[in-house]
C-alpha atoms as a PDB file:
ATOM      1  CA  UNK A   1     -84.836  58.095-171.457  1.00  0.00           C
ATOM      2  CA  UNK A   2     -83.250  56.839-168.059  1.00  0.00           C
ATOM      3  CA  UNK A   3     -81.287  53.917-170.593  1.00  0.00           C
ATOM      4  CA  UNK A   4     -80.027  57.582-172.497  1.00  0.00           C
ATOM      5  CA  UNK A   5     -78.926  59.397-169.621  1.00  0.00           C
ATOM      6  CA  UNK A   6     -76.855  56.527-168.279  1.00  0.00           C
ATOM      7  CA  UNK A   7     -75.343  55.619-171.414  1.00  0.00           C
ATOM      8  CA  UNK A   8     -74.188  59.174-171.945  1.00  0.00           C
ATOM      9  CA  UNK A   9     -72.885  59.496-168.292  1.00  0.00           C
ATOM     10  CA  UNK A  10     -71.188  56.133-168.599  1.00  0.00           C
ATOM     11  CA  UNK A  11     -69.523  57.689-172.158  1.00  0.00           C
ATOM     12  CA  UNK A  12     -68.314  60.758-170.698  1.00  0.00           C
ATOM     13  CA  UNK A  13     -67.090  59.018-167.198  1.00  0.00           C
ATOM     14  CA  UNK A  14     -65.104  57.225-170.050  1.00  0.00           C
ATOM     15  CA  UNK A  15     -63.795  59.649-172.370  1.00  0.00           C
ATOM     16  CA  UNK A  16     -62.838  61.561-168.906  1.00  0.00           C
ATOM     17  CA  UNK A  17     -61.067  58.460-167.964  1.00  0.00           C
ATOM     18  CA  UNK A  18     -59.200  57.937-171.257  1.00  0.00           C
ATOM     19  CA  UNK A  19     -58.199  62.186-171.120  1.00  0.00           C
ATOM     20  CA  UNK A  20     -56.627  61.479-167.896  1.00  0.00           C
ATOM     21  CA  UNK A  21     -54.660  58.719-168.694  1.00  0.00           C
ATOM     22  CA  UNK A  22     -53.471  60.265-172.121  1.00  0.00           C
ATOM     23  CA  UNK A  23     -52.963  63.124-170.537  1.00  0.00           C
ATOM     24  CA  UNK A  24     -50.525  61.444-167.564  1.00  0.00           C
ATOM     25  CA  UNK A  25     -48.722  60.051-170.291  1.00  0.00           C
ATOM     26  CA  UNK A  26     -48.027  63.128-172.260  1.00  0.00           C
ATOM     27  CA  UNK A  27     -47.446  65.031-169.068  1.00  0.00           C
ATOM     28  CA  UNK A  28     -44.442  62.695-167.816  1.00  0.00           C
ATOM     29  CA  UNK A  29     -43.404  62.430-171.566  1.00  0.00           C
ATOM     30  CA  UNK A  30     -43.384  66.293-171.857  1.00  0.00           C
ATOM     31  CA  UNK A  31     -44.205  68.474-168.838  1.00  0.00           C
ATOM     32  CA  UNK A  32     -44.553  71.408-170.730  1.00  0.00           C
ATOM     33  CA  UNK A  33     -47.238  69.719-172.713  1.00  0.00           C
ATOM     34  CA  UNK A  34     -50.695  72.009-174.221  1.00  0.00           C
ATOM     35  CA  UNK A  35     -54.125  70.921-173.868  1.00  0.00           C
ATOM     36  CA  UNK A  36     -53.959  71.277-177.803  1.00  0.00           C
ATOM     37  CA  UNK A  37     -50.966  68.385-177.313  1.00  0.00           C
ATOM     38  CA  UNK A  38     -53.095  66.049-175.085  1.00  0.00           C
ATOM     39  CA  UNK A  39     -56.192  66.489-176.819  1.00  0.00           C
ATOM     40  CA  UNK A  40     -54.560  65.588-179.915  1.00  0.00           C
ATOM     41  CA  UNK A  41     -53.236  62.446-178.291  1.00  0.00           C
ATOM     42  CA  UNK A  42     -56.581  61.373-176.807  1.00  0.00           C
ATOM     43  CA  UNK A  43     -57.791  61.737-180.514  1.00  0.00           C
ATOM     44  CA  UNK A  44     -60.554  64.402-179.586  1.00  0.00           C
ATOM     45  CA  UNK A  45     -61.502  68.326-179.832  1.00  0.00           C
ATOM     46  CA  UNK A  46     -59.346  70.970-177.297  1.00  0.00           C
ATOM     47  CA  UNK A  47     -63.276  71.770-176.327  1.00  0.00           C
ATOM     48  CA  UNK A  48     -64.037  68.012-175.275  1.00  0.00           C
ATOM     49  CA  UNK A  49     -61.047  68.022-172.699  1.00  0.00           C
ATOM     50  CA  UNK A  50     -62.281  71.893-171.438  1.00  0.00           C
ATOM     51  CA  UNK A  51     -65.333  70.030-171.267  1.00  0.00           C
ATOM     52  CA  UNK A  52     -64.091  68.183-168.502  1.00  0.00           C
ATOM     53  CA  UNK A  53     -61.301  69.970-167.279  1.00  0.00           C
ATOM     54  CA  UNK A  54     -61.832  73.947-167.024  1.00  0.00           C
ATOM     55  CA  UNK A  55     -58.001  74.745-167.455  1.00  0.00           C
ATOM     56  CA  UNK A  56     -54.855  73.077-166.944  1.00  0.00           C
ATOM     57  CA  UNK A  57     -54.272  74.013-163.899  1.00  0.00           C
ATOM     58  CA  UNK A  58     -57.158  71.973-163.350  1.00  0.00           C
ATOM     59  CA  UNK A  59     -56.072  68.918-164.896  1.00  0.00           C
ATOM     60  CA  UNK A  60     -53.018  68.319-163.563  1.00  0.00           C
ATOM     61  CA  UNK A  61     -54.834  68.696-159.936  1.00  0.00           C
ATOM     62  CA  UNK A  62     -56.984  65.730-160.855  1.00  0.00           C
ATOM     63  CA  UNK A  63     -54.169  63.680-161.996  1.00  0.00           C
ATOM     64  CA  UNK A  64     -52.742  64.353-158.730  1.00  0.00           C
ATOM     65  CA  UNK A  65     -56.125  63.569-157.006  1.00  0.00           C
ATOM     66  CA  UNK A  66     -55.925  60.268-158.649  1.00  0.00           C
ATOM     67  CA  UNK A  67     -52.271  59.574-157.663  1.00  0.00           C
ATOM     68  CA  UNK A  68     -52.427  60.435-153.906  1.00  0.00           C
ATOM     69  CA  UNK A  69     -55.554  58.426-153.565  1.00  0.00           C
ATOM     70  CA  UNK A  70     -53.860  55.079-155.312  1.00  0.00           C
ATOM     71  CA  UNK A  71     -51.013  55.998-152.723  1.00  0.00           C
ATOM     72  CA  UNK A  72     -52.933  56.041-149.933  1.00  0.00           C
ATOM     73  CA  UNK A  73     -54.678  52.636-150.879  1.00  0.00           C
ATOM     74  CA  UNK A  74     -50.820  51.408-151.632  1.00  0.00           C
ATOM     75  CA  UNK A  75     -49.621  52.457-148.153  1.00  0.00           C
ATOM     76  CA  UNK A  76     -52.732  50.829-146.563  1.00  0.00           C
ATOM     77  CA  UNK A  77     -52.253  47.638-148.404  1.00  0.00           C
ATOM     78  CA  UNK A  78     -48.225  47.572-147.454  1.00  0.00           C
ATOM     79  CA  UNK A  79     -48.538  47.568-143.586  1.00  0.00           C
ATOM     80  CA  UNK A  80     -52.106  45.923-143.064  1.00  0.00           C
ATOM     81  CA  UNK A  81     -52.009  42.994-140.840  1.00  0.00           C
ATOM     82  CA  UNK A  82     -48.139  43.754-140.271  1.00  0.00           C
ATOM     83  CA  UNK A  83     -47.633  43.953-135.925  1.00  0.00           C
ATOM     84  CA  UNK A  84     -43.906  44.783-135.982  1.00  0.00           C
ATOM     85  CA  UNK A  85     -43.490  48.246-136.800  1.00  0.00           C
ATOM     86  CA  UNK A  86     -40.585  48.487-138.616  1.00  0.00           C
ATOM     87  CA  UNK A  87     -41.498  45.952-140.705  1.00  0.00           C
ATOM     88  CA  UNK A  88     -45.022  47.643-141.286  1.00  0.00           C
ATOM     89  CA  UNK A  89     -42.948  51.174-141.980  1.00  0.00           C
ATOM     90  CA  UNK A  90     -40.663  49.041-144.327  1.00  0.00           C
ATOM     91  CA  UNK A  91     -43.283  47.500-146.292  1.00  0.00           C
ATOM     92  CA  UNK A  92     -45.202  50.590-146.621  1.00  0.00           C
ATOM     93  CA  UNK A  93     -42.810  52.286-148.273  1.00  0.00           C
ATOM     94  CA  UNK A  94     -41.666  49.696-150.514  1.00  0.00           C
ATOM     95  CA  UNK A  95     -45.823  49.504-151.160  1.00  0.00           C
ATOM     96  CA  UNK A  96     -46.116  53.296-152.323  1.00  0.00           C
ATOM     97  CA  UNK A  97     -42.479  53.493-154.033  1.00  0.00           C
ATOM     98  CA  UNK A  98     -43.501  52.233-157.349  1.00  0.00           C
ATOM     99  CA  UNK A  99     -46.442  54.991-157.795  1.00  0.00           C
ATOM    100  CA  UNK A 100     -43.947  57.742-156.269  1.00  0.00           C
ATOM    101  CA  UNK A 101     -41.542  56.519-158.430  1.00  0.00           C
ATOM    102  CA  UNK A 102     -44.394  56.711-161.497  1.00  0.00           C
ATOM    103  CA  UNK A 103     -45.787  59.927-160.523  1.00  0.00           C
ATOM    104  CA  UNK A 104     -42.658  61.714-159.703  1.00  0.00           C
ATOM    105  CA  UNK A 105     -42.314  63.477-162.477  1.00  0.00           C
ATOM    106  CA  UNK A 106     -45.612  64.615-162.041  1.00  0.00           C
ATOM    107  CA  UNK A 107     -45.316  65.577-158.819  1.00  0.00           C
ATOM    108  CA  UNK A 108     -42.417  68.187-159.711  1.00  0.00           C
ATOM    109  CA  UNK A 109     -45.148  69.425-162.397  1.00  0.00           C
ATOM    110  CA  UNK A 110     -47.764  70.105-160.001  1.00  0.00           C
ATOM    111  CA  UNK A 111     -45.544  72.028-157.481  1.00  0.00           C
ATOM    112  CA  UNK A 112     -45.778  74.795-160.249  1.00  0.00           C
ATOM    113  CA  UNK A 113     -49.189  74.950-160.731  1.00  0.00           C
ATOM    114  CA  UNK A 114     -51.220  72.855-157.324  1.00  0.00           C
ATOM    115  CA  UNK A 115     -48.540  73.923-155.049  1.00  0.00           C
ATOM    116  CA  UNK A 116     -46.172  71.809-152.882  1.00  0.00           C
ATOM    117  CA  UNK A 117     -49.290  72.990-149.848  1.00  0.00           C
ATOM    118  CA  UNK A 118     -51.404  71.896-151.722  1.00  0.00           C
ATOM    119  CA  UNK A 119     -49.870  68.230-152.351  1.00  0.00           C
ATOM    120  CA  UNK A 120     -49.399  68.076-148.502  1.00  0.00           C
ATOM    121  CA  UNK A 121     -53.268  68.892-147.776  1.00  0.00           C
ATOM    122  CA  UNK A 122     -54.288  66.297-150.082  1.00  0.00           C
ATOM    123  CA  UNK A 123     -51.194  63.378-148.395  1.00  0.00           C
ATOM    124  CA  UNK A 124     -52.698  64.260-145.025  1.00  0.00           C
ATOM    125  CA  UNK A 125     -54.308  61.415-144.548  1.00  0.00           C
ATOM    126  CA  UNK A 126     -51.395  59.166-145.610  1.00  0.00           C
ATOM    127  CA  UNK A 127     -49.519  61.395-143.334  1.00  0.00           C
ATOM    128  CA  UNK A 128     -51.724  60.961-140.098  1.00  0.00           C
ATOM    129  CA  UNK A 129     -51.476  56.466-140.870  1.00  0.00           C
ATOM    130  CA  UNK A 130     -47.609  57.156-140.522  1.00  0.00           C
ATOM    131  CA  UNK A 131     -47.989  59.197-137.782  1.00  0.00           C
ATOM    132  CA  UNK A 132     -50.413  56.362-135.926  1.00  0.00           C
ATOM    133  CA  UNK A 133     -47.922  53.706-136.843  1.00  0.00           C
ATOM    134  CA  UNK A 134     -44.763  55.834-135.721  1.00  0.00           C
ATOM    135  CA  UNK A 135     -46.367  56.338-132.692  1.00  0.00           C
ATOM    136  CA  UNK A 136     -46.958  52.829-131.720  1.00  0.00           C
ATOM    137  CA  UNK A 137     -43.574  52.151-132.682  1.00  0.00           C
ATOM    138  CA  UNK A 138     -42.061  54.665-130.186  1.00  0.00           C
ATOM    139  CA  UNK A 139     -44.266  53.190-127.679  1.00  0.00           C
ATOM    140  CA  UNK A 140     -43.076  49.529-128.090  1.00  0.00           C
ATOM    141  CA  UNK A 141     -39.764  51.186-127.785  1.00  0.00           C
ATOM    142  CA  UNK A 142     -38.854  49.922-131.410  1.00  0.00           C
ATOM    143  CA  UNK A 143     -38.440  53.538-132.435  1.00  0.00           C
ATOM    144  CA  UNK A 144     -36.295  55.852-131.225  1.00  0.00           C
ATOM    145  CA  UNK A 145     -37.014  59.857-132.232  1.00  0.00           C
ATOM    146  CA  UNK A 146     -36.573  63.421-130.055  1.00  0.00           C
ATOM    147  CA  UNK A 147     -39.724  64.517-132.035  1.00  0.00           C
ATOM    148  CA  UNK A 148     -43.322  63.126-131.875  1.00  0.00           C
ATOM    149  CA  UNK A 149     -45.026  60.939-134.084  1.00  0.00           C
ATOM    150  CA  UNK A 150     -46.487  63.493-136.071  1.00  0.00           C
ATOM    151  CA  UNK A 151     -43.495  65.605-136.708  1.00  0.00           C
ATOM    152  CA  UNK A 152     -41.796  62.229-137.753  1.00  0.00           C
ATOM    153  CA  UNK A 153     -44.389  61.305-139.756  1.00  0.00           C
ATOM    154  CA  UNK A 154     -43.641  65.493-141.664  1.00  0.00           C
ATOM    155  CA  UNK A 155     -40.080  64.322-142.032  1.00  0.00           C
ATOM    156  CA  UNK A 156     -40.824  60.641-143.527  1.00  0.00           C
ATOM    157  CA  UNK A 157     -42.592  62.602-146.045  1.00  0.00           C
ATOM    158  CA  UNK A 158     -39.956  64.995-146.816  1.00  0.00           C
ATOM    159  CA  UNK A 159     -37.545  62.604-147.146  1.00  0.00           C
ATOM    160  CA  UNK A 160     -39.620  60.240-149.914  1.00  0.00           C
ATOM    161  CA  UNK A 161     -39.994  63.741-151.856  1.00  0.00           C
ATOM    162  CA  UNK A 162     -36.461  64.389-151.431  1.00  0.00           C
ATOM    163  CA  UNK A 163     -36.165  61.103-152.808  1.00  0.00           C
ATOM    164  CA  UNK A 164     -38.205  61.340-155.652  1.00  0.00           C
ATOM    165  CA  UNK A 165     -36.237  64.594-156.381  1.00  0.00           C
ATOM    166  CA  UNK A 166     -32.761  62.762-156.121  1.00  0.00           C
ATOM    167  CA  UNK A 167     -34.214  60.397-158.998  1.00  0.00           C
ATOM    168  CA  UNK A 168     -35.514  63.400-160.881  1.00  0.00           C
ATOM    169  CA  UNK A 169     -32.204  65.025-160.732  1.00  0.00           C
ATOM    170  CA  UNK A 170     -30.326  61.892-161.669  1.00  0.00           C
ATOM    171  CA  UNK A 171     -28.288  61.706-158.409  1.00  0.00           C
ATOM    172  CA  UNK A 172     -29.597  58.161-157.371  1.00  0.00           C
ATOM    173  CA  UNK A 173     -30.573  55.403-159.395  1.00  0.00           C
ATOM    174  CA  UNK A 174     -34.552  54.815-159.882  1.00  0.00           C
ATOM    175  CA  UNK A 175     -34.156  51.317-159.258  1.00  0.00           C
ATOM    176  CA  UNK A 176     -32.346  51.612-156.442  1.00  0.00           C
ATOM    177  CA  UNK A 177     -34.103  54.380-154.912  1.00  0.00           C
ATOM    178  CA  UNK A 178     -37.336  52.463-153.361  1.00  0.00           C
ATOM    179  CA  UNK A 179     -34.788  50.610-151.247  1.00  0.00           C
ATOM    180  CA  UNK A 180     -33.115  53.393-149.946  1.00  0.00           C
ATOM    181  CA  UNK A 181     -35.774  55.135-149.372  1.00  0.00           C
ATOM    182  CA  UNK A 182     -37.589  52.248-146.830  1.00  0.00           C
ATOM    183  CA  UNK A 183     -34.184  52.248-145.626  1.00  0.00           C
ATOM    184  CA  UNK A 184     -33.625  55.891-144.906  1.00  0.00           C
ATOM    185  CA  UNK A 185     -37.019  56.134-143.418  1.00  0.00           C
ATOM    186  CA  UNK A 186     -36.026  53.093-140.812  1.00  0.00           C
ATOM    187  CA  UNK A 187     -33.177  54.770-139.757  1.00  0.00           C
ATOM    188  CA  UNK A 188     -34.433  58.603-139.264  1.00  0.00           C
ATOM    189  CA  UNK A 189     -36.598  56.497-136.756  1.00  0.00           C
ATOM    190  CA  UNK A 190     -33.946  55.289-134.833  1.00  0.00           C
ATOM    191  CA  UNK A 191     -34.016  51.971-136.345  1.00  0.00           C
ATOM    192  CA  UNK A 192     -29.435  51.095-136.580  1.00  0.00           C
ATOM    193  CA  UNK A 193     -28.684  51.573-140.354  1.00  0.00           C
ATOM    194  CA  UNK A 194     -27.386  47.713-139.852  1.00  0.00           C
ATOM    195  CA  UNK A 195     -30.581  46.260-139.049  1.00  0.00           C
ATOM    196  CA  UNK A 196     -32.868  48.544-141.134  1.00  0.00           C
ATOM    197  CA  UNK A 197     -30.886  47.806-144.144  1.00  0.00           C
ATOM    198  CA  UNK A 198     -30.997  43.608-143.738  1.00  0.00           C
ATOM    199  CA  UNK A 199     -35.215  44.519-142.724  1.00  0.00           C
ATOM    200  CA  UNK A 200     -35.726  45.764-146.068  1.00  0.00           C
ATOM    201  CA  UNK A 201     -33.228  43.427-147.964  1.00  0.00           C
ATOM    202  CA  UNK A 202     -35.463  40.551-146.798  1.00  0.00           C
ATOM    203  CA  UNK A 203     -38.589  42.466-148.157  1.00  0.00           C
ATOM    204  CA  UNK A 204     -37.330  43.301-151.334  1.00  0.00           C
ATOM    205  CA  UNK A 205     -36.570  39.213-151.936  1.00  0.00           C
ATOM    206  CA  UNK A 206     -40.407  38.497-151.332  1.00  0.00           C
ATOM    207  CA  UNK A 207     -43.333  39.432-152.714  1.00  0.00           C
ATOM    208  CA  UNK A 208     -45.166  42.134-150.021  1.00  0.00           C
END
């Protein structure tokens, strides 16, 4: 019976799995997108993705579960075992920009429905790592800022949305954009536009 139970949870961890990604998919495709349209796509019943997902509301607040927490493990990656810290700040943003630049999209879909406050509450983590680095930066002098490291850290992460919102509205070039934006962030640090932009011109011509 214990075999049964596991093999049923393992299915439906699965077939919750495979809604998610279908649904992703179909979201950034269409963002107006049913739960009759994703369903469809996933090849099952509208009641097998209610099964899992109580509205769409709901849905899309899972998806951006799921993106913010492949973020966070993106921005960890970037700056571990990285002293300087602008070159930590640098690769950490070139680290996230490919899933910002993925999940953009869907993070302009979930400001209707999870709310831009509720995006922030769930990037606070992400937010307080910046803050910790920015901080150390200021103290090594490397950084120059009149606000504190966690008001810097707020406007690093209004600038990446504003950003991802640039690409959205076609006013910057998506593969040009993760550049600019390690390069933006350097320099609202105090970090001379000069330097910060040969920092993260090195970066981009090696593997992080």
């Amino acid at each position: 019976m214990a075999a049964m139970t596991t093999g049923n949870t393992t299915r439906a961890d699965a077939n919750r799995r495979r809604i998610l990604d279908v649904a992703l998919a179909e979201l950034l495709r269409d963002p107006d997108a049913s739960m009759d349209q994703i369903a469809r796509a996933a090849g099952v019943v509208r009641r097998t993705v209610y099964g899992h997902f109580p509205s769409r509301e709901a849905l899309i607040s899972t998806l951006v579960d799921d993106a913010v927490r492949v973020l966070a493990d993106a921005h960890a990656a970037g700056r571990a075992g990285v002293e300087d810290p602008a070159e930590a700040l640098a690769r950490s943003v070139l680290a996230i920009w490919p899933i910002a630049d993925r999940y953009r999209l869907l993070v302009a879909l979930a400001q209707r429905t999870v709310t831009t406050q509720g995006i922030r509450e769930r990037l606070a983590p992400v937010r307080d790592a910046c803050a910790e680095l920015l901080r150390y930066g200021l103290d090594e002098g490397v950084f120059s800022s009149p606000l504190p490291a966690p008001a810097l850290a707020h406007v690093h992460e209004q600038i990446l949305f504003a950003v991802m919102e640039a690409v959205n509205e076609d006013l910057l070039a998506a593969h040009e954009a993760g550049r600019s934006a390690a390069v933006t962030v350097l320099t609202a640090a105090g970090v001379p536009a000069a330097p910060a932009s040969a920092l993260v011109g090195s970066l981009s011509d090696r593997p992080l």
